[in-house]
Every structure is written in C-alpha cells, then in structure tokens.
C-alpha atoms as a PDB file:
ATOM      1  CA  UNK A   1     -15.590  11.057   3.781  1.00  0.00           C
ATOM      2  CA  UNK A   2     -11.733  10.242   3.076  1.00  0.00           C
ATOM      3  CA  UNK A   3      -9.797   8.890   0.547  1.00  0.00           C
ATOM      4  CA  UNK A   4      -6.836   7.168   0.877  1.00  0.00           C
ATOM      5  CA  UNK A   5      -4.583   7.420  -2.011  1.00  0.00           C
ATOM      6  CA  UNK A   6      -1.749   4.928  -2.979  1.00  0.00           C
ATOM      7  CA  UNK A   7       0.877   6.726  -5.120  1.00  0.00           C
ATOM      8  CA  UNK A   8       3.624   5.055  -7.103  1.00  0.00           C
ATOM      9  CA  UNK A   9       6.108   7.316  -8.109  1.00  0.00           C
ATOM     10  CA  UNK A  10       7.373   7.040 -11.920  1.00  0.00           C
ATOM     11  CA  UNK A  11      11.392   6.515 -12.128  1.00  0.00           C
ATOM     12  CA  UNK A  12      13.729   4.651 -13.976  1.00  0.00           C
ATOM     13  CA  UNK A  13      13.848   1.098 -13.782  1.00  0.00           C
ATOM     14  CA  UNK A  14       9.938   1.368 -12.389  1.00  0.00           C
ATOM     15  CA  UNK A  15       8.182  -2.079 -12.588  1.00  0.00           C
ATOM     16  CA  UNK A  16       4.685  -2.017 -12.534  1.00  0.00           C
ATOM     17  CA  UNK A  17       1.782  -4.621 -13.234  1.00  0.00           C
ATOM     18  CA  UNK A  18      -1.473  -2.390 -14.027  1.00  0.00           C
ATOM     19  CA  UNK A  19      -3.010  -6.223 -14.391  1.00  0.00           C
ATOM     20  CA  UNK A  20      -2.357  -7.989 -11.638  1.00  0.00           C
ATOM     21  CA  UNK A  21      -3.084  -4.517  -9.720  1.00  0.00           C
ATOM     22  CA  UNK A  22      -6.454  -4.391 -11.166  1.00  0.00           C
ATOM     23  CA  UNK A  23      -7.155  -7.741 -10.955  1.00  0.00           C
ATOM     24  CA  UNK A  24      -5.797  -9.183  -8.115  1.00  0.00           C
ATOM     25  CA  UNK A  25      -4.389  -6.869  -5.844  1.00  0.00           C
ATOM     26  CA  UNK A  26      -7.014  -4.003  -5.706  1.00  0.00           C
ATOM     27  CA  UNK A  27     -10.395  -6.798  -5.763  1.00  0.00           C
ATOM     28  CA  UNK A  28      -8.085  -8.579  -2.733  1.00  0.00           C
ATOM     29  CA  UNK A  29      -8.156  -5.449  -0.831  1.00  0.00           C
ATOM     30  CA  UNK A  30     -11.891  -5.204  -1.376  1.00  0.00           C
ATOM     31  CA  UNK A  31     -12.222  -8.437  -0.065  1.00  0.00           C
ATOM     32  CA  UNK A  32     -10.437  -8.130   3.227  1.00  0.00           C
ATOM     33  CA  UNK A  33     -11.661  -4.482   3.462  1.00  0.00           C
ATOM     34  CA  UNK A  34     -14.902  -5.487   3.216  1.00  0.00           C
ATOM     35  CA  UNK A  35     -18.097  -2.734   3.715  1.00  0.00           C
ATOM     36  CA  UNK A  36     -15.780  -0.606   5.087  1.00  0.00           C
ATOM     37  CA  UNK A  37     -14.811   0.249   1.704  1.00  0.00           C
ATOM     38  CA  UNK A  38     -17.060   3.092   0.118  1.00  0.00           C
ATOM     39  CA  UNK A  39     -15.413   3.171  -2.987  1.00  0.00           C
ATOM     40  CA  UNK A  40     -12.370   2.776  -4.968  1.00  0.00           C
ATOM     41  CA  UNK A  41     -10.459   3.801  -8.127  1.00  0.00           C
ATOM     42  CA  UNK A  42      -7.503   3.177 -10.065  1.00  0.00           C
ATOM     43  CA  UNK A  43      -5.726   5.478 -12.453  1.00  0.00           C
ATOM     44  CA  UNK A  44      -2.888   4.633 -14.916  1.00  0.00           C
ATOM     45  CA  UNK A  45      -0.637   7.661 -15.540  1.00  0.00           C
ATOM     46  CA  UNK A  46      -0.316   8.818 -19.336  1.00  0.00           C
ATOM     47  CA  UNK A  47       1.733  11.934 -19.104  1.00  0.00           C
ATOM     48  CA  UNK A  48       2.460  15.172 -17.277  1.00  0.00           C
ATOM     49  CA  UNK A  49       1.339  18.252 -17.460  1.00  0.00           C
ATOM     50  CA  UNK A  50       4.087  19.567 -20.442  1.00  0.00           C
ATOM     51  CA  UNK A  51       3.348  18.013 -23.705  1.00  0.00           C
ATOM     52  CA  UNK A  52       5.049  14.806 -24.085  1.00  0.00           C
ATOM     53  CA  UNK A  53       6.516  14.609 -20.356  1.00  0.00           C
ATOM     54  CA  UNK A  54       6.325  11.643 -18.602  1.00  0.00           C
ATOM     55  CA  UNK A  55       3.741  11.001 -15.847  1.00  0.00           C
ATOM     56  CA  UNK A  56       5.268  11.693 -12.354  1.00  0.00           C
ATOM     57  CA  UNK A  57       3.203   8.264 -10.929  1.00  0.00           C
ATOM     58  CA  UNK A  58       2.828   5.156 -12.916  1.00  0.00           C
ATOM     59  CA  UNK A  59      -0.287   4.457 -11.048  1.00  0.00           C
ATOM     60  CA  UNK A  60      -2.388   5.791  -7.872  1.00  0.00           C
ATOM     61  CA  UNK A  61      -5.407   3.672  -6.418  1.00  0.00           C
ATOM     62  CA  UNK A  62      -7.671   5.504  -4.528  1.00  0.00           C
ATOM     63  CA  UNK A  63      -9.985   3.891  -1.543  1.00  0.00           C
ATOM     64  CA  UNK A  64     -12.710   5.712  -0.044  1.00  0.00           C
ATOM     65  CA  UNK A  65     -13.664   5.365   3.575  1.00  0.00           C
ATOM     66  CA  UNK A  66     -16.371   7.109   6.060  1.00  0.00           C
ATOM     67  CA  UNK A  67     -13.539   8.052   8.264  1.00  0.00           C
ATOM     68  CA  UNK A  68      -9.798   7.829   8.834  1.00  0.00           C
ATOM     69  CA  UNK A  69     -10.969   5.216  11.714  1.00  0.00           C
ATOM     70  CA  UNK A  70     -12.912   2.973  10.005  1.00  0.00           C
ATOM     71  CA  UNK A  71      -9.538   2.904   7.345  1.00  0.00           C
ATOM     72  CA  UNK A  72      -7.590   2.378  10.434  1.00  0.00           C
ATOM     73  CA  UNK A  73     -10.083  -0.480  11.450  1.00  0.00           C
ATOM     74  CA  UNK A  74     -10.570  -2.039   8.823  1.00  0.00           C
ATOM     75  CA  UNK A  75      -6.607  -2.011   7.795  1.00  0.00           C
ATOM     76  CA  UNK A  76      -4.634  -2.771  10.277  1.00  0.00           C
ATOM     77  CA  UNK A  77      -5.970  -6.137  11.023  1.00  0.00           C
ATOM     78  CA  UNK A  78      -5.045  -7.380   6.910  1.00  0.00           C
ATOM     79  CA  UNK A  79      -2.044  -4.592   6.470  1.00  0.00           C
ATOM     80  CA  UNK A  80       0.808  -7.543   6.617  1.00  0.00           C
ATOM     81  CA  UNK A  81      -1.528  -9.301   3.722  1.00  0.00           C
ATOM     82  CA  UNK A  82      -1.934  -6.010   1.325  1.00  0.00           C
ATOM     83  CA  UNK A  83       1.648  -4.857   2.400  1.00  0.00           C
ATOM     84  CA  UNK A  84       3.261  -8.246   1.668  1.00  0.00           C
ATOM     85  CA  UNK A  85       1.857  -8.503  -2.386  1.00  0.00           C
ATOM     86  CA  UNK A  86       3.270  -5.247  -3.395  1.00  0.00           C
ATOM     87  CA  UNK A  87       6.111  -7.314  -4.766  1.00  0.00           C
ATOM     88  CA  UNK A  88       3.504  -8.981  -6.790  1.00  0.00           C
ATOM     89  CA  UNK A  89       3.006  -5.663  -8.739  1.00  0.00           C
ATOM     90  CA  UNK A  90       5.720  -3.290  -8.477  1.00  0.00           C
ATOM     91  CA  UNK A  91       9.353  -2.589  -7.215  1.00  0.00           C
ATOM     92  CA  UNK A  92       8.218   1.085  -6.830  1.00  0.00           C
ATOM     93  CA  UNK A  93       8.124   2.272  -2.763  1.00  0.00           C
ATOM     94  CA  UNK A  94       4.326   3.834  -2.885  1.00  0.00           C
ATOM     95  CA  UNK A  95       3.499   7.411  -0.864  1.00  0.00           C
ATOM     96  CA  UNK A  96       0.361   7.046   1.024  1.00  0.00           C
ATOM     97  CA  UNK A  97      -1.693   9.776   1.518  1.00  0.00           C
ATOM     98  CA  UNK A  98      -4.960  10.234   3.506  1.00  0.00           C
ATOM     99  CA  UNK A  99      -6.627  13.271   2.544  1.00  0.00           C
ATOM    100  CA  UNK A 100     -10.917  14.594   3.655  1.00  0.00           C
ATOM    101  CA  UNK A 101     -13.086  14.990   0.912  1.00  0.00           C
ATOM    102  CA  UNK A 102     -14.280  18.319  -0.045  1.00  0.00           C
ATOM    103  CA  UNK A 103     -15.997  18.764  -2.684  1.00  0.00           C
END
C-alpha cells in the first residue's frame, strides 16, 4: 500500500481554507478518484514540535492507494481538474510526496 501525501507548507502570508478543503476539494477528489482510493485523511497543523512554535504545514491530506500505478491511473486522467481548484483553497505551492507503507 502507498500513501500519497499533499503538504502545504506554513509561511507568511499562507492562505488556507481547511473548509472548502474538507468539503469540497478532498470529497471531489474522491469522486473522480473513485475505488481506486483506499483511504484518505486530512490533518490541520496546531504547532511544532517546541512549545508554542508554529506548525511547519498548515495542512497535509493524505490518500491511500494499492500501488503507485493505480495513483498514477487513476490521477492523471482528472489531474488538470484537482490541480486547477487549488486556488479555491490556498495560495500555498503544496510538496507531494509518495511514500510505501510500512507499518
């Protein structure tokens, strides 16, 4: 199993709808994602690890897949779609990383 994981960095001047993300952006990408999906998450950051530091990512959703190719199936023929209502949400430029399951 994989999981891809969508991480927006936390910086100055960082815009970010949690409720449109939860709500409309993350249930979209179910939608077009369809069974591929396995299972998904999103986490709102509260703080780092110092007392009263800031979070270093304002949010990270998390998507779980059977393999990196049935992401890479499933994906590419809707990535224009997801890509295209980031706006929606955020000004933030996310990190995307893919990453096997473990444990």
């Amino acid at each position: 199993m994989i999981k891809v994981s969508v991480l927006y960095p936390n910086s100055d001047g960082a815009k970010f709808d949690m409720s449109y993300y939860c709500k409309s952006h993350m249930p979209m990408v179910n939608r077009l994602l369809g069974s591929a999906i396995k299972g998904m998450a999103v986490d709102q950051g509260i703080g780092g690890f110092e007392s009263g530091s800031s979070a270093p990512f304002v949010a990270v959703g998390h998507l779980l897949f059977d393999s990196v190719e049935a992401f890479q199936a499933a994906f590419a023929p809707h990535a224009q779609e997801i890509m295209g209502d980031i706006p929606n949400y955020t000004n933030l430029q996310p990190t995307i990383q893919i990453s096997e399951i473990k444990l």
